[in-house]
Protein backbone atom coordinates (compact mmCIF):
# COMPACT_ATOMS: atom_id res chain seq x y z
CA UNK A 1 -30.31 198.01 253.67
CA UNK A 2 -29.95 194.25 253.03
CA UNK A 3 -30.70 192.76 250.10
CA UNK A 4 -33.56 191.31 251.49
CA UNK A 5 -35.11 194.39 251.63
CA UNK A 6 -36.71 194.33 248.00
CA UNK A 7 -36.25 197.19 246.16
CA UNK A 8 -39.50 196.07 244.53
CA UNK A 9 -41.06 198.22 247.50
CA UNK A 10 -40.58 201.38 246.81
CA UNK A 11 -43.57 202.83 244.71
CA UNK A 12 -45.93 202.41 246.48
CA UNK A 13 -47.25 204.60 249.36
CA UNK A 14 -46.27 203.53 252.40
CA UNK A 15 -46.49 206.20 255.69
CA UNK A 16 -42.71 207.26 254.70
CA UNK A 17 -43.08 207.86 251.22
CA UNK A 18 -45.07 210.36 248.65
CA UNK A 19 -47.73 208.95 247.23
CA UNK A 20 -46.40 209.09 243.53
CA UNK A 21 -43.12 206.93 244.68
CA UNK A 22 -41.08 205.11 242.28
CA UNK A 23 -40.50 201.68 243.43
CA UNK A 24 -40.94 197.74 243.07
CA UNK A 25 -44.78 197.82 242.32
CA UNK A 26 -46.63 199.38 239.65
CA UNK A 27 -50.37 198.84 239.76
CA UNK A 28 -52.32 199.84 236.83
CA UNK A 29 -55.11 201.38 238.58
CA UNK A 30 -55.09 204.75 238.09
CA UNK A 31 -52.53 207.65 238.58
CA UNK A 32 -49.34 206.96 241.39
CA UNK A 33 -50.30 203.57 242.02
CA UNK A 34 -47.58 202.70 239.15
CA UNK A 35 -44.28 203.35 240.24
CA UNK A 36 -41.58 201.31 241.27
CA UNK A 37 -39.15 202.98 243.39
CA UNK A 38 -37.43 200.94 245.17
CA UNK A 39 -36.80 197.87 247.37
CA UNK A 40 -32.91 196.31 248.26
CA UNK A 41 -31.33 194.61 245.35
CA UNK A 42 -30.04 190.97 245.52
CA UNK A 43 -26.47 192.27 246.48
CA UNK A 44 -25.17 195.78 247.36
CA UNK A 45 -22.97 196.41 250.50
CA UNK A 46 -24.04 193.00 252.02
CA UNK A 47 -22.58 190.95 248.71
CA UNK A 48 -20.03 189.33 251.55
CA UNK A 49 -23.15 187.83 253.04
CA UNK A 50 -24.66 185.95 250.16
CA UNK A 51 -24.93 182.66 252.11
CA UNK A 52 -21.16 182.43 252.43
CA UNK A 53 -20.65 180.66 248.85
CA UNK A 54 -18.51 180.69 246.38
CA UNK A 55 -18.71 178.53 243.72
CA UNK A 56 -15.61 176.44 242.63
CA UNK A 57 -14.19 177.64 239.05
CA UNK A 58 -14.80 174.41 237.45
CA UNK A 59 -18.64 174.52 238.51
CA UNK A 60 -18.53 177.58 236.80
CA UNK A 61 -16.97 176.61 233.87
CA UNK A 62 -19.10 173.85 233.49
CA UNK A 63 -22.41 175.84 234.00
CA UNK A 64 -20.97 178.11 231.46
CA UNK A 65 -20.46 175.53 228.95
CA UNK A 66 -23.75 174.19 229.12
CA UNK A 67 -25.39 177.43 228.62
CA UNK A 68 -23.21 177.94 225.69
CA UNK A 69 -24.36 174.98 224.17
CA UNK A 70 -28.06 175.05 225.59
CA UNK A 71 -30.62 176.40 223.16
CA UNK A 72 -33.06 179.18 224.59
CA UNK A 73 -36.58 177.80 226.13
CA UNK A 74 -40.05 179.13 224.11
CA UNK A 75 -41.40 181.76 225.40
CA UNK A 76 -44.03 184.65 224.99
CA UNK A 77 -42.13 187.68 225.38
CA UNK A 78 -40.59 188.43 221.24
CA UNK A 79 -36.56 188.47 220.90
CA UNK A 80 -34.70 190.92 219.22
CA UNK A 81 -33.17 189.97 216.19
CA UNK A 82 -29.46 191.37 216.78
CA UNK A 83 -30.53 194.90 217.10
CA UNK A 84 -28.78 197.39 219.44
CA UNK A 85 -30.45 200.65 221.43
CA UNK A 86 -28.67 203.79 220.55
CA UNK A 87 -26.06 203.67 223.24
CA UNK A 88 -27.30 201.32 225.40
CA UNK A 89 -28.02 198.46 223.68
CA UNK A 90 -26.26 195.18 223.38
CA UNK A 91 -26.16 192.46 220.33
CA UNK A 92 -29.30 190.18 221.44
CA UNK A 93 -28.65 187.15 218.60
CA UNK A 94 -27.58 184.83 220.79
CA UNK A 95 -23.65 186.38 221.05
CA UNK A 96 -21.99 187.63 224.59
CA UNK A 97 -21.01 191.16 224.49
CA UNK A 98 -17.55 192.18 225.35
CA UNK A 99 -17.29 192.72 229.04
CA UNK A 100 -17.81 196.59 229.39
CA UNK A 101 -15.43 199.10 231.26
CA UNK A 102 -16.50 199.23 234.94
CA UNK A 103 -17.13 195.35 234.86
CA UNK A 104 -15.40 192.37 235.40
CA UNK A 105 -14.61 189.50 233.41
CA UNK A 106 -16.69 187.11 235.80
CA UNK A 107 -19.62 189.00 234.91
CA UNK A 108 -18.94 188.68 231.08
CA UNK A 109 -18.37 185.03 231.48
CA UNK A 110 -20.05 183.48 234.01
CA UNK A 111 -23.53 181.84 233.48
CA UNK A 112 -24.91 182.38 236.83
CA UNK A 113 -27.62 184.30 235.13
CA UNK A 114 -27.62 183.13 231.83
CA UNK A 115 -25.82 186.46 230.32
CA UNK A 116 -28.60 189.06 230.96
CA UNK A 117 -27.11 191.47 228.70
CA UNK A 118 -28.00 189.45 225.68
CA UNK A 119 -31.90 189.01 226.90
CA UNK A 120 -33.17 192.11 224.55
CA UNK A 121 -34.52 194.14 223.68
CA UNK A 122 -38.24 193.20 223.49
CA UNK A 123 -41.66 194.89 222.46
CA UNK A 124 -43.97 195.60 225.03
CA UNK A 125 -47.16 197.53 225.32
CA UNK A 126 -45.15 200.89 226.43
CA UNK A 127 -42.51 200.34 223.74
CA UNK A 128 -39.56 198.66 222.91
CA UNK A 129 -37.44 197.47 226.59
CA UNK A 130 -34.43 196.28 226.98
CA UNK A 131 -32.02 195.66 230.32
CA UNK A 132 -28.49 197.11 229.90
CA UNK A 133 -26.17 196.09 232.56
CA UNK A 134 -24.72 198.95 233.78
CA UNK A 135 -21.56 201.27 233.22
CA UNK A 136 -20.33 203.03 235.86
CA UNK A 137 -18.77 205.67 233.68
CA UNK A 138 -21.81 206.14 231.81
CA UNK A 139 -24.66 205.38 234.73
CA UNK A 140 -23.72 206.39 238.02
CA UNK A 141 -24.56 210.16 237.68
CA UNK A 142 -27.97 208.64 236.22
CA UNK A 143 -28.20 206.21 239.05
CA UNK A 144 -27.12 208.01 242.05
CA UNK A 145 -29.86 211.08 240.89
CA UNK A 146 -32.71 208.52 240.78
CA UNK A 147 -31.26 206.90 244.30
CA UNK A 148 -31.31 210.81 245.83
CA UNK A 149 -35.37 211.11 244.82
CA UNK A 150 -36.94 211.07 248.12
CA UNK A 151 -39.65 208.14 246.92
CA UNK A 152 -36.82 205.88 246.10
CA UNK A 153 -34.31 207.27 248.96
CA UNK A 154 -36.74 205.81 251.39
CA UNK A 155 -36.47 201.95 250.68
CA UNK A 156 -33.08 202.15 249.02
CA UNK A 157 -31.45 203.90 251.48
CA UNK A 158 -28.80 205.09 248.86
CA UNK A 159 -29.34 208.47 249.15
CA UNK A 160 -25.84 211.00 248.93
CA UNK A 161 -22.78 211.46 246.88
CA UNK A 162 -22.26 209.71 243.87
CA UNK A 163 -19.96 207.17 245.96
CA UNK A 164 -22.87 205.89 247.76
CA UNK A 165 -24.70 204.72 245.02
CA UNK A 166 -21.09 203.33 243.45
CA UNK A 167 -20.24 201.64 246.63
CA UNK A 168 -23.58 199.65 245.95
CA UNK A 169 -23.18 198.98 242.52
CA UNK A 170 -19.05 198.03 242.85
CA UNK A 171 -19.58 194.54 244.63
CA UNK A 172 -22.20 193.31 241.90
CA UNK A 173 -20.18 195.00 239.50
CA UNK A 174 -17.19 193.45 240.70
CA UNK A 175 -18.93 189.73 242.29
CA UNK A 176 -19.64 186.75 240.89
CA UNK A 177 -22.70 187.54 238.21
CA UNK A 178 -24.95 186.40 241.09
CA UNK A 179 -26.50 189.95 240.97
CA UNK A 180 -26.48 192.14 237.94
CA UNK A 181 -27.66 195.39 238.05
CA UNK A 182 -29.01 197.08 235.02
CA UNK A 183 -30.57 200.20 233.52
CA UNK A 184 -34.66 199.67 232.02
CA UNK A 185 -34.36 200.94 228.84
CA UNK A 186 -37.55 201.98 227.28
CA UNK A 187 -37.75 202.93 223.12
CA UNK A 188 -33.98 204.33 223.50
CA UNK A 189 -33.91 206.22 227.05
CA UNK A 190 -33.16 204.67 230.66
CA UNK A 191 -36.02 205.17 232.55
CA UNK A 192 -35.77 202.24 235.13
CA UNK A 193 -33.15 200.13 237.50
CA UNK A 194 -33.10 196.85 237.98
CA UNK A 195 -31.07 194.23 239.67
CA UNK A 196 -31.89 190.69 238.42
CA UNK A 197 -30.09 187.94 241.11
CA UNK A 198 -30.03 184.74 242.40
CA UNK A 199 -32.40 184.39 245.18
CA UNK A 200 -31.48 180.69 245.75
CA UNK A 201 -27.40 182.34 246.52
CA UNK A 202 -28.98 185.61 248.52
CA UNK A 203 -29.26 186.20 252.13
CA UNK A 204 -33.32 185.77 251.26
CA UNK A 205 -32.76 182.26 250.49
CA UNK A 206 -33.00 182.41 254.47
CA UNK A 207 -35.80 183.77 255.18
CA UNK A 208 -37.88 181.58 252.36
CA UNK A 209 -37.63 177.90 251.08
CA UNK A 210 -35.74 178.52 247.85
CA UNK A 211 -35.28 176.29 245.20
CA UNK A 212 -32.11 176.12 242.82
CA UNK A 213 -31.66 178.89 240.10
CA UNK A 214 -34.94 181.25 241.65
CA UNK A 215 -34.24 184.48 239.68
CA UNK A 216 -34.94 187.48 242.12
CA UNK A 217 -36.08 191.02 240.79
CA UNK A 218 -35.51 194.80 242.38
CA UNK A 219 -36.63 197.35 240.53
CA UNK A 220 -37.10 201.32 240.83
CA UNK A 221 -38.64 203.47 238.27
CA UNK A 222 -36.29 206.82 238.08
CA UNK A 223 -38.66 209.86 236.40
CA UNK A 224 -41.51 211.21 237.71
CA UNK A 225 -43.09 211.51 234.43
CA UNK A 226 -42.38 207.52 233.86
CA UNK A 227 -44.77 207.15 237.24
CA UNK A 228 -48.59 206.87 237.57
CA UNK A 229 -48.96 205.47 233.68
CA UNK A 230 -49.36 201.93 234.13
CA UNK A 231 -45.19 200.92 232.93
CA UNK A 232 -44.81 198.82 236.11
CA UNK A 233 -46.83 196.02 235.91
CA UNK A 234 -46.53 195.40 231.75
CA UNK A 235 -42.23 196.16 232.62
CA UNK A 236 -42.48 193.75 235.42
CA UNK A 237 -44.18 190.79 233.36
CA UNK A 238 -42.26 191.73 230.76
CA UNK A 239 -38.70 191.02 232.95
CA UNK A 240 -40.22 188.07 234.55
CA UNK A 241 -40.40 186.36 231.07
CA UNK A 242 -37.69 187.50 230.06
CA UNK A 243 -36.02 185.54 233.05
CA UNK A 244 -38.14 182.39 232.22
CA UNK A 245 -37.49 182.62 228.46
CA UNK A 246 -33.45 183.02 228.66
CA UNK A 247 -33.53 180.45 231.61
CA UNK A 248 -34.26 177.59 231.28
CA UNK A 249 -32.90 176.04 234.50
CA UNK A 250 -35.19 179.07 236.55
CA UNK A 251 -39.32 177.50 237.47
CA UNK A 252 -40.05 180.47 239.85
CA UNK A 253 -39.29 184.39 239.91
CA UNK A 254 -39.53 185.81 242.80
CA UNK A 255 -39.60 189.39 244.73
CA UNK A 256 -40.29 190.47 247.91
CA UNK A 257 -42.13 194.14 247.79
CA UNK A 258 -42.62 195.64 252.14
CA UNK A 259 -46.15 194.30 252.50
CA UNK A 260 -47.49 197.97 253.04
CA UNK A 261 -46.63 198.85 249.64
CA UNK A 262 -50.52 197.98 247.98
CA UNK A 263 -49.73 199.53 244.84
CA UNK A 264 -46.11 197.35 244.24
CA UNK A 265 -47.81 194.22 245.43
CA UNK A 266 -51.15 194.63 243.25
CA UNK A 267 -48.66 195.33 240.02
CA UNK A 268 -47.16 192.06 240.94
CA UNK A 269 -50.31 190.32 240.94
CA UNK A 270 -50.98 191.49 237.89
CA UNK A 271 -48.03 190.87 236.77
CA UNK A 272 -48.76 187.64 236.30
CA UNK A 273 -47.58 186.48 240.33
CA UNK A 274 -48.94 185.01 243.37
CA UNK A 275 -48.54 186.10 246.83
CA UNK A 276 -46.80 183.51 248.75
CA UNK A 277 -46.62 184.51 252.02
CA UNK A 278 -45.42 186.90 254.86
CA UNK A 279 -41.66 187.30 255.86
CA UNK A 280 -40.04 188.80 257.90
CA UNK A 281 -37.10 190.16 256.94
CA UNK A 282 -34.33 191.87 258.73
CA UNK A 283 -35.84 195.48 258.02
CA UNK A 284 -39.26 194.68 256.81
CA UNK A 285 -42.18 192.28 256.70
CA UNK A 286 -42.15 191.55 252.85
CA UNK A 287 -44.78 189.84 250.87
CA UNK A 288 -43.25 186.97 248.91
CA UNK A 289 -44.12 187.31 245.21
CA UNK A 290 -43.67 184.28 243.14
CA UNK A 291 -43.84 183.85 239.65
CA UNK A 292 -43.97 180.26 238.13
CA UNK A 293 -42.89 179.23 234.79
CA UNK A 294 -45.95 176.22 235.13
CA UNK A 295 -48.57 178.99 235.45
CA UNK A 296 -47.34 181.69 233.31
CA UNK A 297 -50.08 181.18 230.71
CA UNK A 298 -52.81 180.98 233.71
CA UNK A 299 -52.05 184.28 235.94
């Protein structure tokens, strides 16, 4: 499945998938219209095909350096204050973690994202959330059990072995930092996937007039009994400030749940985003969610 393919579509409940489905969309009206299982993450086997661009190493560096020295834009969502999740958690005062086993070193130290590890962990309405970047040693068993659920099987297409879901995660793992996937971890216990990229470098920069630094979202909720309680849209604003708060370069968040999924695109909406348009994407006709940073405090 391309990347294009939102993973933001899966919870909802379209003809292929159970009505209770975890995926991209999370509506908080009533039982099984919250889950979020699924919809294609900004990378995964098609990483080759992100637009064909590689940034030079001293753009990099000098992105990097300004991020270092850039302070952190106001936001609403709280910031941690250095502390760390039992075994998932990551300092969140402003430092850059060490670059965890499984990783590389570009995804430690590039700024293409603004370091998501050290966004967390916040309060929310549900409980404290953080994103973890993921740990192959640690998450893949996690990962590829969640991918293997029917709901989410059926817009992630990652269904199988344990190397399925690791040849998915290995390219991000291993890229640039334009996509970084990541487990949703709510008051201690992974409960969620995400995969926060750069739209504006993704094959759906195509398909959509992007603008420089657009932050993309994928998302799949992974228990059953995380599904139908209303997480998905509080998670999803939640993330989507996140993104504005820890960069400041990004005016626009953006997903692109399959249009049939109601439940994924009405947890968008009130999420706090607009529907955009239509597009058509290679395996889907997506609705374009869009989050601005200049209407945050309206929608």
């Amino acid at each position: 499945m391309s990347s294009t393919d939102a993973r933001t579509d899966a919870g909802a409940t379209p003809a292929i998938a159970p009505a209770d489905a975890v995926t991209d969309e999370v509506a908080d009206t009533g039982p099984g219209a919250d889950e979020l299982t699924g919809s294609e993450p900004g990378v995964g086997t098609d990483v080759a095909d992100t637009l064909d661009l590689r940034l030079p190493d001293e753009l990099i560096d000098l992105i990097a350096g300004q991020g270092e020295t850039g302070g952190q834009a106001s936001g609403s969502v709280g910031q941690g204050t250095g502390a760390v999740l039992p075994g998932y958690g990551h300092p969140v005062d402003g430092t850059r973690p060490h670059a965890p086993c499984g990783t590389s070193t570009a995804l430690a130290d590039d700024d293409l994202l603004d370091n998501v590890g050290a966004w967390g962990p916040v309060t929310t309405r549900s409980g404290v959330f953080q994103l973890v970047p993921v740990r192959i040693e640690r998450d893949l068993a996690l990962i590829s059990r969640w991918m293997n659920d029917p709901a989410v099987a059926a817009f992630w297409e990652l269904e199988g072995p344990e190397s399925v879901t690791e040849n998915h995660l290995r390219p991000q793992l291993d890229g640039d930092g334009r996509s970084v996937p990541c487990l949703g971890v709510l008051d201690g216990t992974p409960m969620s996937y995400w995969e926060i990229y750069r739209a504006d470098l993704d094959p759906l920069a195509r398909h959509y007039p992007a603008r420089p630094h657009d932050t993309g979202v994928h998302l799949l909720i992974g228990g059953v009994a995380n599904r139908g309680r209303g997480l998905g849209t509080g998670l999803l604003k939640a993330v989507a400030d996140l993104a504005l708060d820890h960069r400041p370069p990004c005016a626009r968040v953006v997903a692109e749940p399959d249009l049939r999924n109601t439940p994924s695109v009405s947890a968008f909406l009130s999420a706090g985003f607009r529907f955009s348009a239509e597009v058509e994407l290679p395996d889907k006709r997506a609705a374009l969610m869009i989050r601005d940073r200049a209407l945050r405090a309206l929608l």
